[in-house]
Every structure is written in C-alpha cells, then in structure tokens.
PDB file of N, CA and C in Angstrom:
ATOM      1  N   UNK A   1       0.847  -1.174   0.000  1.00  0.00           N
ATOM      2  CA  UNK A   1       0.000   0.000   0.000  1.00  0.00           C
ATOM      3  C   UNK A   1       0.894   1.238   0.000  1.00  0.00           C
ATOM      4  N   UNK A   2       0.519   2.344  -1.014  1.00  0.00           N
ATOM      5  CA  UNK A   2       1.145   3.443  -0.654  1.00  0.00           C
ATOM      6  C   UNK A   2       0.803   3.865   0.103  1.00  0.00           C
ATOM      7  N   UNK A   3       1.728   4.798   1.150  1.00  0.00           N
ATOM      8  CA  UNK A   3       1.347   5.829   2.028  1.00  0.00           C
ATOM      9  C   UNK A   3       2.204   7.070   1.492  1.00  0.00           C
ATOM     10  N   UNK A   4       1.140   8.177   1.954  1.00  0.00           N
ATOM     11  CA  UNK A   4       2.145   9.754   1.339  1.00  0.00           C
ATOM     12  C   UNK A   4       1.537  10.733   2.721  1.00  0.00           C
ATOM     13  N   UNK A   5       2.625  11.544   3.262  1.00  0.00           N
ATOM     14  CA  UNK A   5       2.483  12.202   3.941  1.00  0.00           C
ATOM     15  C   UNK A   5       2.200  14.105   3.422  1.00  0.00           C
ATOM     16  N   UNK A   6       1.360  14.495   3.791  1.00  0.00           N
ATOM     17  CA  UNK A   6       2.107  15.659   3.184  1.00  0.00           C
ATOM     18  C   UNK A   6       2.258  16.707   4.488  1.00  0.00           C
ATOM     19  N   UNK A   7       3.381  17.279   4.542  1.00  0.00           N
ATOM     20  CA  UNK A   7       3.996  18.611   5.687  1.00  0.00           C
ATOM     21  C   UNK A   7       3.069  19.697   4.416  1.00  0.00           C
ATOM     22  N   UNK A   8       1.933  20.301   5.276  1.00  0.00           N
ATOM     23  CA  UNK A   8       1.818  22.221   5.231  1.00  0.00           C
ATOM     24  C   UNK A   8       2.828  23.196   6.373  1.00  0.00           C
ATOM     25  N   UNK A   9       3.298  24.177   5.034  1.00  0.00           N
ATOM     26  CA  UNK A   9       4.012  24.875   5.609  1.00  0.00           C
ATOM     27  C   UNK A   9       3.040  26.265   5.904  1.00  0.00           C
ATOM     28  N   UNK A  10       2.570  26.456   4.303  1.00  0.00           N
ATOM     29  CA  UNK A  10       1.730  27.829   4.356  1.00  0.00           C
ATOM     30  C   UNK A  10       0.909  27.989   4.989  1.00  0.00           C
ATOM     31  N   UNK A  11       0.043  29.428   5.336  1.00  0.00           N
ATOM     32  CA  UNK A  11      -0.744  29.510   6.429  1.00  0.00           C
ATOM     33  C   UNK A  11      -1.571  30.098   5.225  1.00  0.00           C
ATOM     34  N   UNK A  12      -1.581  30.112   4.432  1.00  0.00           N
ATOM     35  CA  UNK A  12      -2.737  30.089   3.089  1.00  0.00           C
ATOM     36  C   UNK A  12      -3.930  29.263   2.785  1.00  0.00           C
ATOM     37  N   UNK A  13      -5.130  29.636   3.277  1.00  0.00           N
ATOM     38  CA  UNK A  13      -6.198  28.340   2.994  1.00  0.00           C
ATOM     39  C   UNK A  13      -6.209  27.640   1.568  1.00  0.00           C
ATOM     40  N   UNK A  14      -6.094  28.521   0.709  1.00  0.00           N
ATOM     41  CA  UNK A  14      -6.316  28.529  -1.228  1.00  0.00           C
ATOM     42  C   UNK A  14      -5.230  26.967  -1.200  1.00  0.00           C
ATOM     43  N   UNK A  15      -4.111  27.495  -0.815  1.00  0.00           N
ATOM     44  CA  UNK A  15      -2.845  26.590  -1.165  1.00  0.00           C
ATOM     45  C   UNK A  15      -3.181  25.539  -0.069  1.00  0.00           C
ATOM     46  N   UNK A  16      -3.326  25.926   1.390  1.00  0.00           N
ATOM     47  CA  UNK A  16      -3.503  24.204   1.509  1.00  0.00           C
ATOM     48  C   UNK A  16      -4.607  23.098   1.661  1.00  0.00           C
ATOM     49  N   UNK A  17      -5.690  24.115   1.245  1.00  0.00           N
ATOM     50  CA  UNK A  17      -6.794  23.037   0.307  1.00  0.00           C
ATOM     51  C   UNK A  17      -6.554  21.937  -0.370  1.00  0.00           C
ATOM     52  N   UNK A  18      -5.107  22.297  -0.997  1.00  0.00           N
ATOM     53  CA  UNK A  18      -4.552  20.965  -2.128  1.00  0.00           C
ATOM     54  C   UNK A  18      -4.409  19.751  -1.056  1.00  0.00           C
ATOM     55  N   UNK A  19      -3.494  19.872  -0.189  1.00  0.00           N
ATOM     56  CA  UNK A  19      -3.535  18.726   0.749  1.00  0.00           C
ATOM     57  C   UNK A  19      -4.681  18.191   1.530  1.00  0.00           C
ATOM     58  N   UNK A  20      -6.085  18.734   1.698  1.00  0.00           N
ATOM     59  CA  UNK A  20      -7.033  18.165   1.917  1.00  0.00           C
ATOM     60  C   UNK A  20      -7.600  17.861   0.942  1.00  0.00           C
ATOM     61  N   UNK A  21      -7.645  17.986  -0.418  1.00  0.00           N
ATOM     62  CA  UNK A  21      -8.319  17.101  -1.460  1.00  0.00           C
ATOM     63  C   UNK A  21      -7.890  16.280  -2.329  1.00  0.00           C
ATOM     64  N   UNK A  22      -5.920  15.941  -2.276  1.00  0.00           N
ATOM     65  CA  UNK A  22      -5.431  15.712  -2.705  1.00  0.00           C
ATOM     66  C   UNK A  22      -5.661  13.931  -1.611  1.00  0.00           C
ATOM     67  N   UNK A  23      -5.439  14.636  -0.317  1.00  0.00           N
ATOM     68  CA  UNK A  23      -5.422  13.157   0.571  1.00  0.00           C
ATOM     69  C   UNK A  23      -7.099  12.423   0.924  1.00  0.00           C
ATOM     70  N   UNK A  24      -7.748  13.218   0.705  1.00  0.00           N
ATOM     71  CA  UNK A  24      -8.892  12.742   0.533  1.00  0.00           C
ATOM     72  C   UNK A  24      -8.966  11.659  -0.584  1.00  0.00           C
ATOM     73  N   UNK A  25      -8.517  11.954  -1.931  1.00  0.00           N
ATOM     74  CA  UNK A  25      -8.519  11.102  -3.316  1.00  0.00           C
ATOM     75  C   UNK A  25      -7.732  10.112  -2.454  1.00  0.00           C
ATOM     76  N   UNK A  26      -6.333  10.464  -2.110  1.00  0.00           N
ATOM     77  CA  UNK A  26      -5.248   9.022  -2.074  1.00  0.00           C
ATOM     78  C   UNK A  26      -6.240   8.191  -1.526  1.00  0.00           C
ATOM     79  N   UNK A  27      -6.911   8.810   0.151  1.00  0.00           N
ATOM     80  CA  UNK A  27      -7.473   8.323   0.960  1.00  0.00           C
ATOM     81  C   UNK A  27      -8.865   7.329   0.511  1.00  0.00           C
ATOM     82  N   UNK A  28      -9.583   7.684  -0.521  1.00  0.00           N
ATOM     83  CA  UNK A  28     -10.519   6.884  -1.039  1.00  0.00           C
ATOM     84  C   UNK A  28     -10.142   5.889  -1.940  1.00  0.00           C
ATOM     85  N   UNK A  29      -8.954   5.934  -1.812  1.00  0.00           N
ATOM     86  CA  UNK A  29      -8.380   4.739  -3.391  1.00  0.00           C
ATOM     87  C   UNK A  29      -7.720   3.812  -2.336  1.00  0.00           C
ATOM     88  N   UNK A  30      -7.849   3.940  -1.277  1.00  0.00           N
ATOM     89  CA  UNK A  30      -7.021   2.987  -0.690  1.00  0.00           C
ATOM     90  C   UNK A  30      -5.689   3.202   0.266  1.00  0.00           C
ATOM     91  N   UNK A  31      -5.173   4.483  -0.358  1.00  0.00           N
ATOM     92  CA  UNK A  31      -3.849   4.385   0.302  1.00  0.00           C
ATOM     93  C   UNK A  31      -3.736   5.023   1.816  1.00  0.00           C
ATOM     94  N   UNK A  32      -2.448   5.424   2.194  1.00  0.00           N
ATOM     95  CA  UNK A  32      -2.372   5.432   3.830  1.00  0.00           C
ATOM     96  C   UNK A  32      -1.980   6.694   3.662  1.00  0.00           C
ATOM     97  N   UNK A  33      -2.922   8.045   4.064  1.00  0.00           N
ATOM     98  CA  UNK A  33      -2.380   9.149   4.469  1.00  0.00           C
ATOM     99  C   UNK A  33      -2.172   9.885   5.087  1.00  0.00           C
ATOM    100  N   UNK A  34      -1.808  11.149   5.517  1.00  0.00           N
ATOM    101  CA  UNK A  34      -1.745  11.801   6.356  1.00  0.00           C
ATOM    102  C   UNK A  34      -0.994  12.816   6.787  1.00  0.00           C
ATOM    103  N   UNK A  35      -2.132  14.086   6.978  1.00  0.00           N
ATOM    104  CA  UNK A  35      -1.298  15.762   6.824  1.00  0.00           C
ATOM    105  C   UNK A  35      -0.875  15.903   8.520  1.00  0.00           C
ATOM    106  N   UNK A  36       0.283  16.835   8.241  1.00  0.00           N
ATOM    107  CA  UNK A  36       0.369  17.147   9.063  1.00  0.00           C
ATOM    108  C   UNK A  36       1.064  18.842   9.400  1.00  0.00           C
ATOM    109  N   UNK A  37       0.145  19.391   9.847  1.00  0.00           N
ATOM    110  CA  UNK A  37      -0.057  20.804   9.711  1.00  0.00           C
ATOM    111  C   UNK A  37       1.472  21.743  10.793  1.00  0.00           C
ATOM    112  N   UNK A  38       2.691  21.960   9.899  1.00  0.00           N
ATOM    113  CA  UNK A  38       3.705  22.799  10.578  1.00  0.00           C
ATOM    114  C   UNK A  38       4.036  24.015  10.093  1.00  0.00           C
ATOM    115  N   UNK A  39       4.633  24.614  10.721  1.00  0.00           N
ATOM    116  CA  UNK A  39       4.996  25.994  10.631  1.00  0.00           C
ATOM    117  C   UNK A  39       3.595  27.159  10.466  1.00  0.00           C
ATOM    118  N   UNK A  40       3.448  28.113   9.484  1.00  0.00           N
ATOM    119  CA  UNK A  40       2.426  28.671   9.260  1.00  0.00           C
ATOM    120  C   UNK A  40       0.697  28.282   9.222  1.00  0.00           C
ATOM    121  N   UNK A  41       1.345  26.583   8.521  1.00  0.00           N
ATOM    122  CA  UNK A  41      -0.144  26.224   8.617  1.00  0.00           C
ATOM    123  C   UNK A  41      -0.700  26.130  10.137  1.00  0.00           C
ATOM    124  N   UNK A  42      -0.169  26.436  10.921  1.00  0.00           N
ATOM    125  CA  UNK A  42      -0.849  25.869  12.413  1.00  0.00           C
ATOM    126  C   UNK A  42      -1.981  27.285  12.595  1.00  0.00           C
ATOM    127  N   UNK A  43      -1.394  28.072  11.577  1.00  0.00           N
ATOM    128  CA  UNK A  43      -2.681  29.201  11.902  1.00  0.00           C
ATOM    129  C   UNK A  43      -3.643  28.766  11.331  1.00  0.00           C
ATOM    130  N   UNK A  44      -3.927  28.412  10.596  1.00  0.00           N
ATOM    131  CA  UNK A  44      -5.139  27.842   9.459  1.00  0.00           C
ATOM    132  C   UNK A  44      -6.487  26.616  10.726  1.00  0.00           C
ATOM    133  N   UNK A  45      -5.624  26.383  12.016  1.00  0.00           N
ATOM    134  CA  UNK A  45      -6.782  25.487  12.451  1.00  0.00           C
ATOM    135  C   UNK A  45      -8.027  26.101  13.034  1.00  0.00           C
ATOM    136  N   UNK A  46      -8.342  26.840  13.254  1.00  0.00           N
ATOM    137  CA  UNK A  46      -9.811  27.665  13.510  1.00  0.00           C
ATOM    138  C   UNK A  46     -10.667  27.847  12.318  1.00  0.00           C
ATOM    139  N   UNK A  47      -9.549  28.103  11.190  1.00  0.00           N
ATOM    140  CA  UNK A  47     -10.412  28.428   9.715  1.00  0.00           C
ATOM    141  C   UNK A  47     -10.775  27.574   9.504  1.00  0.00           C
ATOM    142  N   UNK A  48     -10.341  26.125   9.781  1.00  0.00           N
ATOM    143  CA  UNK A  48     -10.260  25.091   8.698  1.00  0.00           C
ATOM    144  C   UNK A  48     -12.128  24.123   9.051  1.00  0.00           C
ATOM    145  N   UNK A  49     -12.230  24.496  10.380  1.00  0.00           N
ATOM    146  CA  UNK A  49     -13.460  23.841  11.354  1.00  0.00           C
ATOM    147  C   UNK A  49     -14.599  25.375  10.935  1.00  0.00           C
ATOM    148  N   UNK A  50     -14.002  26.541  10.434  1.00  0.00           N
ATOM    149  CA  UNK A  50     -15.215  27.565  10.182  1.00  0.00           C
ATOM    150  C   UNK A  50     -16.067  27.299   9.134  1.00  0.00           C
ATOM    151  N   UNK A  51     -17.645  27.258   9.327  1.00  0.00           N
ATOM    152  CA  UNK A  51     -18.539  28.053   8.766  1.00  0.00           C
ATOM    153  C   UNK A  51     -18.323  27.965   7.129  1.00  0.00           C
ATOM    154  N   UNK A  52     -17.825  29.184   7.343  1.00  0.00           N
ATOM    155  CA  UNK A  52     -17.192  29.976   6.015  1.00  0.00           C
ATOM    156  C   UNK A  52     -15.717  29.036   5.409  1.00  0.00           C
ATOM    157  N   UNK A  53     -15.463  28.446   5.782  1.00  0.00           N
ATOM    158  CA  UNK A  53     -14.373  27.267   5.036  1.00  0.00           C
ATOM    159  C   UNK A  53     -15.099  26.738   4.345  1.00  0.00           C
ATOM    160  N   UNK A  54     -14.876  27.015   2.824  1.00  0.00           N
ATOM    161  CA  UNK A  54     -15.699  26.077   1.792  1.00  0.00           C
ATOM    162  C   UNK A  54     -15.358  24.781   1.804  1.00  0.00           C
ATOM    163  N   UNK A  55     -14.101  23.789   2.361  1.00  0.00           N
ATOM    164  CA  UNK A  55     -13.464  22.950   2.639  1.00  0.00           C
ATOM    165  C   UNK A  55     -13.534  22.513   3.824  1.00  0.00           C
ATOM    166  N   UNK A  56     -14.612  22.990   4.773  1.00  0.00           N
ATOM    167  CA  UNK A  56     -14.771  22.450   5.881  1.00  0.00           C
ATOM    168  C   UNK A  56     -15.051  20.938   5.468  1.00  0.00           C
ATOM    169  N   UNK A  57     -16.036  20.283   5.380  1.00  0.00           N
ATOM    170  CA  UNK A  57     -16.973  19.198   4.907  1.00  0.00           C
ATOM    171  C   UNK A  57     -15.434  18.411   4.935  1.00  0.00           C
ATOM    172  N   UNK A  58     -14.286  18.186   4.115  1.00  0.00           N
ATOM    173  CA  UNK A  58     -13.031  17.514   3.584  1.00  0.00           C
ATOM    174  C   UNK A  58     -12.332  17.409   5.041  1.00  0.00           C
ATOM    175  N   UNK A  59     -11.987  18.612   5.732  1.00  0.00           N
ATOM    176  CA  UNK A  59     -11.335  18.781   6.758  1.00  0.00           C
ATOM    177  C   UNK A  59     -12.172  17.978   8.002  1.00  0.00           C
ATOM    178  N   UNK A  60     -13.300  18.214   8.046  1.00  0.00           N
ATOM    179  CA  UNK A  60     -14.294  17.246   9.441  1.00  0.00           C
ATOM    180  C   UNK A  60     -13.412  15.562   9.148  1.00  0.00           C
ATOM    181  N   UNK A  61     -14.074  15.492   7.688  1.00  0.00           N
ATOM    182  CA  UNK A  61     -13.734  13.931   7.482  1.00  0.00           C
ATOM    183  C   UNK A  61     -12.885  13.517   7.713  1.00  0.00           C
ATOM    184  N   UNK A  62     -11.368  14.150   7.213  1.00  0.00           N
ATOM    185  CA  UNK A  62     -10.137  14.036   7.067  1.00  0.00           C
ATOM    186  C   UNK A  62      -9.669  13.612   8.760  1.00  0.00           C
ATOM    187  N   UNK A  63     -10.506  15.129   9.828  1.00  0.00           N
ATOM    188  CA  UNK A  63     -10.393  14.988  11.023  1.00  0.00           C
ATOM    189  C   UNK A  63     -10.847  13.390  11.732  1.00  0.00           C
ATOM    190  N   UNK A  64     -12.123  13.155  11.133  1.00  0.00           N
ATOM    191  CA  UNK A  64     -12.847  12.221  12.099  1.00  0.00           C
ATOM    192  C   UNK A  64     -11.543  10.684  11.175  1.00  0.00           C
ATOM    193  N   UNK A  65     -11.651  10.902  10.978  1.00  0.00           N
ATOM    194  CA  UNK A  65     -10.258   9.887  10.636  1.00  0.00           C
ATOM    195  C   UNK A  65      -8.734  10.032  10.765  1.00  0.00           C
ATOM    196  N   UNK A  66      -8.652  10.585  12.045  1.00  0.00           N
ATOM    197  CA  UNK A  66      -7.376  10.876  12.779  1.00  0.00           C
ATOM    198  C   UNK A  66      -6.142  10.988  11.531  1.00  0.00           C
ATOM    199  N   UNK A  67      -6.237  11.506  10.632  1.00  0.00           N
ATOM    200  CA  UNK A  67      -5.323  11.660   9.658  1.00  0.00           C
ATOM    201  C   UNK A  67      -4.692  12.762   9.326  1.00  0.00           C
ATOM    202  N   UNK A  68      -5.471  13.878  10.790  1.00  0.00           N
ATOM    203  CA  UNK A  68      -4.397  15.301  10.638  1.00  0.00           C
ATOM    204  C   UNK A  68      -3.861  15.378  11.954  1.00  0.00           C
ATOM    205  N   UNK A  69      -2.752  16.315  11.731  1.00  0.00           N
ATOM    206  CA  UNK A  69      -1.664  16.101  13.118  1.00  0.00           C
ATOM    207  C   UNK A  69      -1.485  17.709  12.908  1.00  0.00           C
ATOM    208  N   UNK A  70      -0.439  18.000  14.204  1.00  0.00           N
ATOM    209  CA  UNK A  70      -0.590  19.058  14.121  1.00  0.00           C
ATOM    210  C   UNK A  70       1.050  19.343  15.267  1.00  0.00           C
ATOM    211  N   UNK A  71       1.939  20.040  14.488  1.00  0.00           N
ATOM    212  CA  UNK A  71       3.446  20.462  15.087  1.00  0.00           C
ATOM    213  C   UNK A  71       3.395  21.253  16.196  1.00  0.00           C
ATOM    214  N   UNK A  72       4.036  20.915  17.551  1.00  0.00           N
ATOM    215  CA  UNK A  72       3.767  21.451  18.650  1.00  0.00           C
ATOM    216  C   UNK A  72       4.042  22.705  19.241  1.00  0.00           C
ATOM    217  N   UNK A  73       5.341  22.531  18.832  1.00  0.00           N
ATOM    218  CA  UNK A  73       6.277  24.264  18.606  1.00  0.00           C
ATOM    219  C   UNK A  73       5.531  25.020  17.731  1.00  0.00           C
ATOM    220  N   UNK A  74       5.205  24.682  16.680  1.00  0.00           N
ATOM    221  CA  UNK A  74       4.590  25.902  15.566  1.00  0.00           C
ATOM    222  C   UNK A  74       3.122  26.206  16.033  1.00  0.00           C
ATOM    223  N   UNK A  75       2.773  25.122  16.056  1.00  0.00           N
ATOM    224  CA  UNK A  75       0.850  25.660  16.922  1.00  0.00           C
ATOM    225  C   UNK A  75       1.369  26.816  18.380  1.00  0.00           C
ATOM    226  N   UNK A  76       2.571  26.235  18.973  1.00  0.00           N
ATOM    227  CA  UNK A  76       2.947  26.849  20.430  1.00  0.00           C
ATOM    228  C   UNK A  76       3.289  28.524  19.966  1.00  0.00           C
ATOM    229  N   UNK A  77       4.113  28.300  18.928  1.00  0.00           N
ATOM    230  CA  UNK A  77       4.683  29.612  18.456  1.00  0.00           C
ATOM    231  C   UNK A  77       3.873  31.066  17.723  1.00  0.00           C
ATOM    232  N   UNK A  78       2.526  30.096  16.991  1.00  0.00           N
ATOM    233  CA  UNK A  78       1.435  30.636  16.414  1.00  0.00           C
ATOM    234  C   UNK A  78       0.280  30.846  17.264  1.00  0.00           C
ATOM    235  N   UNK A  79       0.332  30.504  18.504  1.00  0.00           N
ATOM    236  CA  UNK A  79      -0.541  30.938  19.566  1.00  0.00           C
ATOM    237  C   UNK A  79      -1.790  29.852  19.016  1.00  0.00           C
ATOM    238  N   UNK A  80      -1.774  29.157  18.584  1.00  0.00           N
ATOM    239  CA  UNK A  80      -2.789  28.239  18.134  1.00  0.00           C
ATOM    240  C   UNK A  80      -3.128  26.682  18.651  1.00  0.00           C
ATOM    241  N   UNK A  81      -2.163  26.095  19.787  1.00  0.00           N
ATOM    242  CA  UNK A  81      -2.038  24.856  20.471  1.00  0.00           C
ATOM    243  C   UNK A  81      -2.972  24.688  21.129  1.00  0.00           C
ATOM    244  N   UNK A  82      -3.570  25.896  21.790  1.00  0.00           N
ATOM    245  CA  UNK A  82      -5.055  25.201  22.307  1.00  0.00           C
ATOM    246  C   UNK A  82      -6.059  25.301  21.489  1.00  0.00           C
ATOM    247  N   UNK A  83      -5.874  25.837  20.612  1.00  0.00           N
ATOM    248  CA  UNK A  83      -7.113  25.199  19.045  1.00  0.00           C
ATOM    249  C   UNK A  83      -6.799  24.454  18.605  1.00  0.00           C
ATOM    250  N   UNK A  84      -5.607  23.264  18.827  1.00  0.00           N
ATOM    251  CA  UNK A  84      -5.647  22.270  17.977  1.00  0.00           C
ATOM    252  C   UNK A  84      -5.721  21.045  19.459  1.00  0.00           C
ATOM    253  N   UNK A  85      -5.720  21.393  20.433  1.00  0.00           N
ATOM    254  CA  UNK A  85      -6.094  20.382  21.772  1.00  0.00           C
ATOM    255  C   UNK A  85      -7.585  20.562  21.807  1.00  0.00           C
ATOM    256  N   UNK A  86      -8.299  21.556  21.303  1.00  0.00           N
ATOM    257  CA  UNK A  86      -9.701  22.043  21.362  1.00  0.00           C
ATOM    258  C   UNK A  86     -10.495  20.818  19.952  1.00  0.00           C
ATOM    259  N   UNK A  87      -9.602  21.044  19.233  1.00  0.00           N
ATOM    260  CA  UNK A  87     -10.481  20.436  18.008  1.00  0.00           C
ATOM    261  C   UNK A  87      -9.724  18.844  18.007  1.00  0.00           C
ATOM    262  N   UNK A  88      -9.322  18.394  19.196  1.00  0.00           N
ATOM    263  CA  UNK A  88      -8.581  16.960  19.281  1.00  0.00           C
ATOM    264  C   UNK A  88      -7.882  16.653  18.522  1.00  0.00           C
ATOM    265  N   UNK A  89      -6.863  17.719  17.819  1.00  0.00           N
ATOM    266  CA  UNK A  89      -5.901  16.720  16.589  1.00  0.00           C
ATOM    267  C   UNK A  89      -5.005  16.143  17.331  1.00  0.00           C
ATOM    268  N   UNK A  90      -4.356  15.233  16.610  1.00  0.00           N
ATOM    269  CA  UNK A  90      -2.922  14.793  17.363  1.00  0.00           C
ATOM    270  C   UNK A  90      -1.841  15.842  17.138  1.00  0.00           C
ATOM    271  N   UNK A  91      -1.187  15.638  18.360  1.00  0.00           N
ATOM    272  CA  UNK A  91      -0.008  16.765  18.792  1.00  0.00           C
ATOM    273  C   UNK A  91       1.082  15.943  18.585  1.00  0.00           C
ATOM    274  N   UNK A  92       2.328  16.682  17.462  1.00  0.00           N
ATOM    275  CA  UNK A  92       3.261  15.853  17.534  1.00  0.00           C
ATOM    276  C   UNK A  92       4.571  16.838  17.620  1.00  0.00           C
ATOM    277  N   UNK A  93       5.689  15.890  18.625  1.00  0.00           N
ATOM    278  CA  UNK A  93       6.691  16.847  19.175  1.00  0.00           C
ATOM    279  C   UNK A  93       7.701  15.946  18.986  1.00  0.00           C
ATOM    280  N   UNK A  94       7.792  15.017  18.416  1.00  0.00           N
ATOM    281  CA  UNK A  94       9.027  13.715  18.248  1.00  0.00           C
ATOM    282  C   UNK A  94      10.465  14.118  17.754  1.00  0.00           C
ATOM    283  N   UNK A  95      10.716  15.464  17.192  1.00  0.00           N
ATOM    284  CA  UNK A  95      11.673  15.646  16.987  1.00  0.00           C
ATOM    285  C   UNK A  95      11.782  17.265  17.580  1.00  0.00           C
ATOM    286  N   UNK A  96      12.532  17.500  18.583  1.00  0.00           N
ATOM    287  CA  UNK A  96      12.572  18.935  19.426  1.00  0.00           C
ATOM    288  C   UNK A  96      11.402  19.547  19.362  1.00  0.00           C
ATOM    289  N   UNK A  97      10.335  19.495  19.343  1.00  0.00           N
ATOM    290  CA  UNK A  97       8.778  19.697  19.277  1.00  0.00           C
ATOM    291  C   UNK A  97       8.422  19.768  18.182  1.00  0.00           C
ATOM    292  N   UNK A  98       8.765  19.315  17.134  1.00  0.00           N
ATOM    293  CA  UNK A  98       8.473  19.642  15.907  1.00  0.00           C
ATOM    294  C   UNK A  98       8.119  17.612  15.293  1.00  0.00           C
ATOM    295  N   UNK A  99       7.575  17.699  14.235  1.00  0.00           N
ATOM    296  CA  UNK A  99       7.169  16.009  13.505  1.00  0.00           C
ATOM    297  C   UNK A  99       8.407  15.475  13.200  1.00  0.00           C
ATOM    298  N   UNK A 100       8.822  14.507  13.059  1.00  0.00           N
ATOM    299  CA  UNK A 100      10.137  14.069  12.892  1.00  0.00           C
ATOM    300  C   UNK A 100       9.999  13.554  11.221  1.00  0.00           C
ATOM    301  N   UNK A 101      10.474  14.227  10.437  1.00  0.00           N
ATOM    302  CA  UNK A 101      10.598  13.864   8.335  1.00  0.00           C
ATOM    303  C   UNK A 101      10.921  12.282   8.307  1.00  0.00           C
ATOM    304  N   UNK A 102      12.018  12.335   9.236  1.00  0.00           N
ATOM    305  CA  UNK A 102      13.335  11.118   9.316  1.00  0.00           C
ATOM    306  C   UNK A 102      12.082   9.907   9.667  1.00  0.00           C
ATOM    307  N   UNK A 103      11.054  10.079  10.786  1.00  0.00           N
ATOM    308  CA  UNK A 103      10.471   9.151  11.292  1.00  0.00           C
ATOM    309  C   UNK A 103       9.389   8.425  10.012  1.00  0.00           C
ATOM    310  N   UNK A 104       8.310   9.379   9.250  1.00  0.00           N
ATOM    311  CA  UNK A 104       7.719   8.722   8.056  1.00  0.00           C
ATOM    312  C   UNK A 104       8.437   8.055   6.833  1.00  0.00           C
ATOM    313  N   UNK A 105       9.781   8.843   6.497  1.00  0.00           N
ATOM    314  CA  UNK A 105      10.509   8.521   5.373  1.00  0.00           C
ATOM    315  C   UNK A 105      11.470   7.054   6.064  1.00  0.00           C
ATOM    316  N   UNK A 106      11.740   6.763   7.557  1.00  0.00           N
ATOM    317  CA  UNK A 106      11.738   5.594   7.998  1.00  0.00           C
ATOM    318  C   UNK A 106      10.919   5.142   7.782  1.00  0.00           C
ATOM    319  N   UNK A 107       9.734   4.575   8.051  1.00  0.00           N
ATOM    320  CA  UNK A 107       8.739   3.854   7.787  1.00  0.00           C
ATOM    321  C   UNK A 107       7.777   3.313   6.497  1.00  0.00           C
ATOM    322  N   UNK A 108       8.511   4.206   5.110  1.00  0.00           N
ATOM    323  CA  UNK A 108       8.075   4.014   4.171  1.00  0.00           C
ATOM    324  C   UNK A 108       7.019   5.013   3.787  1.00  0.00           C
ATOM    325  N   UNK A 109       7.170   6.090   4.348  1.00  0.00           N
ATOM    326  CA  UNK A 109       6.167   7.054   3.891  1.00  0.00           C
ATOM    327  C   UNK A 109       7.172   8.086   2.353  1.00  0.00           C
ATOM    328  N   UNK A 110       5.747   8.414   1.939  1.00  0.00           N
ATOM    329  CA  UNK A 110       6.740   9.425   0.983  1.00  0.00           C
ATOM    330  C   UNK A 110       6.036  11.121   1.560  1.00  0.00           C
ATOM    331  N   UNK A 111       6.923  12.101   0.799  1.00  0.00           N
ATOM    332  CA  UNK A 111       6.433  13.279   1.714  1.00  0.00           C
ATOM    333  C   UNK A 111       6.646  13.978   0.827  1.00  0.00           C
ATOM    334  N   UNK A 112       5.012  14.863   0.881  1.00  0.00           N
ATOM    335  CA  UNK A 112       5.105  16.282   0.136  1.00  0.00           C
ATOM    336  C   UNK A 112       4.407  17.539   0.599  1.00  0.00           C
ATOM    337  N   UNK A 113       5.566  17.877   0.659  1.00  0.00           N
ATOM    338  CA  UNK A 113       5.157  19.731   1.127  1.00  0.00           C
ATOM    339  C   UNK A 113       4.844  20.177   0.334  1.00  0.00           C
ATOM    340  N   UNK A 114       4.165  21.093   1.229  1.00  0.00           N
ATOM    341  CA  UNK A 114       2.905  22.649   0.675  1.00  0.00           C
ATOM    342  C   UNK A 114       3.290  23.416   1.360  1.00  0.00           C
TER     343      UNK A 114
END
C-alpha cells in the first residue's frame, strides 16, 4: 500500500486546500495518508473547522479519521495549540517539538510539502 504524507508549511487556505483534497482522493483509493499541519499552517486550524471554510466538509472527514496532526512548537509559536487540543488533533513533538521527516521517510512514507 502506498502511504504519502504531506507537511503544510503555508498559512494560506487557497494553497492548503490541495492537501485536503489531494489526501482525501489518495485516501478513497485505498492508500495510507496523512497531513500534518507545521509551521504557518498551524494558523489555518480555527479556519479550517469555520462556517465559512468552503473545505470544511473535507477537513471534518479528514479529522474524524485521525489523519491530521498538528506540530507542537509551531501551533505553540502561532498561539494556536489550544485550538488544535480544542479540536482533538494529534499533537506531535518527536523531533525537538516539531514532527520528525526522518520518522515517516523511515517507515516508508513518501512526503510532500505545501
């Protein structure tokens, strides 16, 4: 089975829309995915659960299938860590608080940033 990870960097909704509809497709064909929201994107988690997010609907799903994560330092740094303990994502700090690249690309993941 493939698995593909993708790291958001941008805090751009437009741009990282691609990684919620991009892993949605992998995700319905079968394969193993999973975003995980660092640096800028950690601002994007309030938008992403709003209303007004035309991409909400992708993001719930994506959510209710534990397949978004969320960088601990950058949510910490973006003032955004208790919106992402609020909306239950997983918190990941495995490498100096940050997702560890080394740990998916161990395991056979492939990885693409946004």
């Amino acid at each position: 089975m493939k698995k593909v990870v993708f790291f958001g960097f941008t805090g751009e909704l437009m741009c990282f829309a691609h990684a919620l509809f991009n892993a949605r497709q992998m995700q319905d064909e079968g394969w193993e995915v999973k975003i995980v929201l660092e640096g800028q994107s950690t601002s994007l988690i309030s938008k992403l659960s709003s209303d007004k997010n035309p991409f909400k609907n992708i993001y719930l799903d994506l959510k209710e299938k534990s397949l978004i994560s969320v960088c601990r330092a950058c949510a910490n740094k973006m003032g955004t860590l208790s919106a992402a303990e609020a909306e239950k994502l997983e918190i990941d700090a495995t490498l100096m608080g940050h997702p560890s690249m080394f740990s998916y690309l161990d395991s056979g993941w492939e990885i693409i940033t946004i």
